[in-house]
N, C-alpha and C. Protein backbone atom coordinates (compact mmCIF):
# COMPACT_ATOMS: atom_id res chain seq x y z
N UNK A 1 22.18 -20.92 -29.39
CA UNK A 1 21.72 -20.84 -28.01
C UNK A 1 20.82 -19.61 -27.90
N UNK A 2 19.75 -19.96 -27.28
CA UNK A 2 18.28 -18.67 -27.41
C UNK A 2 18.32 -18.72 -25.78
N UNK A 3 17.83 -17.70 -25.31
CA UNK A 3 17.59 -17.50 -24.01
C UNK A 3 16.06 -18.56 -23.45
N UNK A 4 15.83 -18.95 -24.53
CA UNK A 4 14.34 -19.93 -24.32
C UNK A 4 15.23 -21.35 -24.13
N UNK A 5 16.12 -21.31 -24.47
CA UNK A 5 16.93 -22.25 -24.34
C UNK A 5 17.71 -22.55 -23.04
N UNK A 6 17.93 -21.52 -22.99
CA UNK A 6 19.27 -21.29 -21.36
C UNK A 6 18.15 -21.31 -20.00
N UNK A 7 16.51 -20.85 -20.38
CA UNK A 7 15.66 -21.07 -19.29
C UNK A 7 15.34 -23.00 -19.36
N UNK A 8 15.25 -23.63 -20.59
CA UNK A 8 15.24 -24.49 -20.21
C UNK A 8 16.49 -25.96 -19.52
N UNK A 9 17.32 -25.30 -19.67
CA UNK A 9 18.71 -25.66 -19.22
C UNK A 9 18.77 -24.98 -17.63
N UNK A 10 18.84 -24.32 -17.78
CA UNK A 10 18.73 -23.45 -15.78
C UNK A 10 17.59 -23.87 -14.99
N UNK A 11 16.23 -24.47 -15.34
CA UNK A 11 15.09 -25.31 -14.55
C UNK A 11 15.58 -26.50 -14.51
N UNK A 12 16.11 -27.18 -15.52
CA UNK A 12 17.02 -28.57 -15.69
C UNK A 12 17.81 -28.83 -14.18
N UNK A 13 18.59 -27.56 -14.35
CA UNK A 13 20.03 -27.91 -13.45
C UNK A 13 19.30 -27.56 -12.05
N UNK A 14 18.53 -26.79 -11.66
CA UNK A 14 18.11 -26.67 -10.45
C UNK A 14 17.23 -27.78 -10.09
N UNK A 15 16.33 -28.76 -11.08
CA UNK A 15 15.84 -29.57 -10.29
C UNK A 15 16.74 -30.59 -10.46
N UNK A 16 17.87 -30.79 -11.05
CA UNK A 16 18.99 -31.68 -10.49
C UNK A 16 19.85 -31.54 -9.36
N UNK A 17 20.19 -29.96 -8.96
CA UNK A 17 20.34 -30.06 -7.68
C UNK A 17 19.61 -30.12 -6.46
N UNK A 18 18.06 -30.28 -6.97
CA UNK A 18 17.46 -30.93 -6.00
C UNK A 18 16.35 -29.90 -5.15
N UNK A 19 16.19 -28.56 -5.94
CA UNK A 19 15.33 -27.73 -6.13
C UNK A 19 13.66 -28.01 -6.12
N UNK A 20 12.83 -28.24 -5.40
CA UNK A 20 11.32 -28.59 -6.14
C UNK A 20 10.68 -27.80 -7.03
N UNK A 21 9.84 -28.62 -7.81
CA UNK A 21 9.22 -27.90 -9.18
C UNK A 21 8.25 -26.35 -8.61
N UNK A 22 7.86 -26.19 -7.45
CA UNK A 22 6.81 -25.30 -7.08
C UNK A 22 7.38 -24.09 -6.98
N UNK A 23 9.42 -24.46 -6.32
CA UNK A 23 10.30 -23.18 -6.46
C UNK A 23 10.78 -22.72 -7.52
N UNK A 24 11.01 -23.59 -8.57
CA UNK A 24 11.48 -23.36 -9.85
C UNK A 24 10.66 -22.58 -10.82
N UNK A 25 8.94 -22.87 -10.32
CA UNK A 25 7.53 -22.37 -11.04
C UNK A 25 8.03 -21.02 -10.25
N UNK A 26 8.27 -20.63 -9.19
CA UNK A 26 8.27 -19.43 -9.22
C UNK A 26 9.42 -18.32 -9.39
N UNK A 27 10.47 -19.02 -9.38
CA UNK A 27 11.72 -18.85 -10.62
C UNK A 27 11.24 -18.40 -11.75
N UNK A 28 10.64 -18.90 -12.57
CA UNK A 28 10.37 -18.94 -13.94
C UNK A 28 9.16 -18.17 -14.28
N UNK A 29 8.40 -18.01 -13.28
CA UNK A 29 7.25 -17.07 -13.23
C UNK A 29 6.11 -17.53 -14.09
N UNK A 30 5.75 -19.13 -13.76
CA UNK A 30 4.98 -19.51 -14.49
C UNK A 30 3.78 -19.60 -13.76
N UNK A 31 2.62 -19.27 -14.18
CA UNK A 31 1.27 -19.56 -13.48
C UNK A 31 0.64 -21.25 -13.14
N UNK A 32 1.32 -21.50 -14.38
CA UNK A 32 0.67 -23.13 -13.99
C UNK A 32 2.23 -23.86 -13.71
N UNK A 33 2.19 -24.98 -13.17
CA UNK A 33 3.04 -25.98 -12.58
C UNK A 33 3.06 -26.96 -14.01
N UNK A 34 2.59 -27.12 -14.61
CA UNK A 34 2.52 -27.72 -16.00
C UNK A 34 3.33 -27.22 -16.92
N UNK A 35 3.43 -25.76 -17.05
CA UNK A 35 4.37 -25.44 -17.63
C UNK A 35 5.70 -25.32 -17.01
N UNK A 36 5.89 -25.90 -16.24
CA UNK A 36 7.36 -25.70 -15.15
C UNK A 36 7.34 -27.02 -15.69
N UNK A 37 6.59 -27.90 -15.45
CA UNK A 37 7.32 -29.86 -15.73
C UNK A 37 7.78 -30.08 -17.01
N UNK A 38 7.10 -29.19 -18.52
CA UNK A 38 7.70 -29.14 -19.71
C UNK A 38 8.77 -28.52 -19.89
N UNK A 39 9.21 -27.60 -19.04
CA UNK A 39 10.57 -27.01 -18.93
C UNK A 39 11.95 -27.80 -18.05
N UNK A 40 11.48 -28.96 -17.65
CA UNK A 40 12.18 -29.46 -16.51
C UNK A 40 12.83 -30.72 -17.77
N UNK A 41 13.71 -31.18 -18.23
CA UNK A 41 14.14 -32.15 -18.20
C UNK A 41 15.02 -32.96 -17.51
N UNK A 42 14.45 -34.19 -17.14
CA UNK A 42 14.65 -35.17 -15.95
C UNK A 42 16.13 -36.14 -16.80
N UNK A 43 17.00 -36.69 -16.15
CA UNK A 43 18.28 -37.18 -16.83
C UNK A 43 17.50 -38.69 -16.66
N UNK A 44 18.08 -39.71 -17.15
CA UNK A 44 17.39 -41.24 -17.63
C UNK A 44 17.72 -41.66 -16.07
N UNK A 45 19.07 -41.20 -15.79
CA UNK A 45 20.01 -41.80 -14.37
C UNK A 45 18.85 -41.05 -13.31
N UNK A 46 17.81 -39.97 -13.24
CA UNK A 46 17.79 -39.48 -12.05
C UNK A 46 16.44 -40.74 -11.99
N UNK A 47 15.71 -40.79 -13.06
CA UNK A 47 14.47 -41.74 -13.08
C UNK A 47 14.49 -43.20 -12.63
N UNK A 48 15.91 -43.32 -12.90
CA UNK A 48 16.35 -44.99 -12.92
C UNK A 48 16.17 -45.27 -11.07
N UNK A 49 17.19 -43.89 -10.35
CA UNK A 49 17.61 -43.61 -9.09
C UNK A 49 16.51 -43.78 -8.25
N UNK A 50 15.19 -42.88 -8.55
CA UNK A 50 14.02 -42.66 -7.92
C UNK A 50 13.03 -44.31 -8.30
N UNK A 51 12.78 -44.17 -9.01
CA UNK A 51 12.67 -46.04 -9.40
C UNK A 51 12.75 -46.58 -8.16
N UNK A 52 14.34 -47.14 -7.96
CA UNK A 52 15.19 -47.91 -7.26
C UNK A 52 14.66 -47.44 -5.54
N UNK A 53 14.72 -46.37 -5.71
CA UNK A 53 14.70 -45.84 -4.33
C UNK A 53 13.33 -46.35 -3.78
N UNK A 54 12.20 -45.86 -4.56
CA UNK A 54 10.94 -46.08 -4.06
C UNK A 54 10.76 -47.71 -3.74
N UNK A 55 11.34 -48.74 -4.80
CA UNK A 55 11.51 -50.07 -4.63
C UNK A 55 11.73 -50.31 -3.04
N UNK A 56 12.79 -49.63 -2.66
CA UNK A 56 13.43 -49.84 -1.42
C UNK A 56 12.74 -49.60 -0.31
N UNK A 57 11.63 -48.77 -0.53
CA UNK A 57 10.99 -48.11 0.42
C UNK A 57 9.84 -49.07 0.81
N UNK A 58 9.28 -49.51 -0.28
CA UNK A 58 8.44 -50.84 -0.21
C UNK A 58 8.76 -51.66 0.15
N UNK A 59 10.01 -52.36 -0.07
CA UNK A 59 9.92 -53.92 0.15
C UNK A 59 10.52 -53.64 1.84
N UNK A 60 10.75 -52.33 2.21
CA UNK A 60 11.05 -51.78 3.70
C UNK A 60 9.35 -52.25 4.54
N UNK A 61 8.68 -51.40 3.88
CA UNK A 61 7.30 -51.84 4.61
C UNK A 61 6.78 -52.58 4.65
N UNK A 62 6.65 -53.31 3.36
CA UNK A 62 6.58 -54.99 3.63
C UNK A 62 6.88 -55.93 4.48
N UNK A 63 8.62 -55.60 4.75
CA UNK A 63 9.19 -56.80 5.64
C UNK A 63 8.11 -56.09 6.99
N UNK A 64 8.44 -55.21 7.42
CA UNK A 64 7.42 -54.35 8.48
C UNK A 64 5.80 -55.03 8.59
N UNK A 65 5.17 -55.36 7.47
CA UNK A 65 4.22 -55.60 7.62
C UNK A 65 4.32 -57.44 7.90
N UNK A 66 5.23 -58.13 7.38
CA UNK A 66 5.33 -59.12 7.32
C UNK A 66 5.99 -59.92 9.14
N UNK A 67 7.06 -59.06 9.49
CA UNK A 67 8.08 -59.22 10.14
C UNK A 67 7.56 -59.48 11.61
């Protein structure tokens, strides 16, 4: 365990609790936002979640547009 390690594990867990990447960039004291998203690993379940969600959001406006 390297401390390059424990920063990328501690950006992890804060954007799993739901933290945005722009607060975490300045957590981490990074100049670019690019290097905050290579430090971020996303879980398979949070991608699957957001997926699903956005689905929902559409076929919401749809019926709206349809209805």
């Amino acid at each position: 365990m390297t401390p390059h390690v424990l920063r990328h594990f501690c950006a992890s867990e804060l954007y799993s609790g739901g933290l945005d990447l722009v607060a975490i960039q300045a957590i981490l004291e990074h100049s670019w936002i690019a290097t905050t998203m290579r430090y971020v690993h996303v879980q398979q379940t949070r991608v699957e979640d957001a997926s699903l969600a956005g689905q929902q959001r559409a076929a919401k406006r749809l019926e709206g547009l349809m209805g």
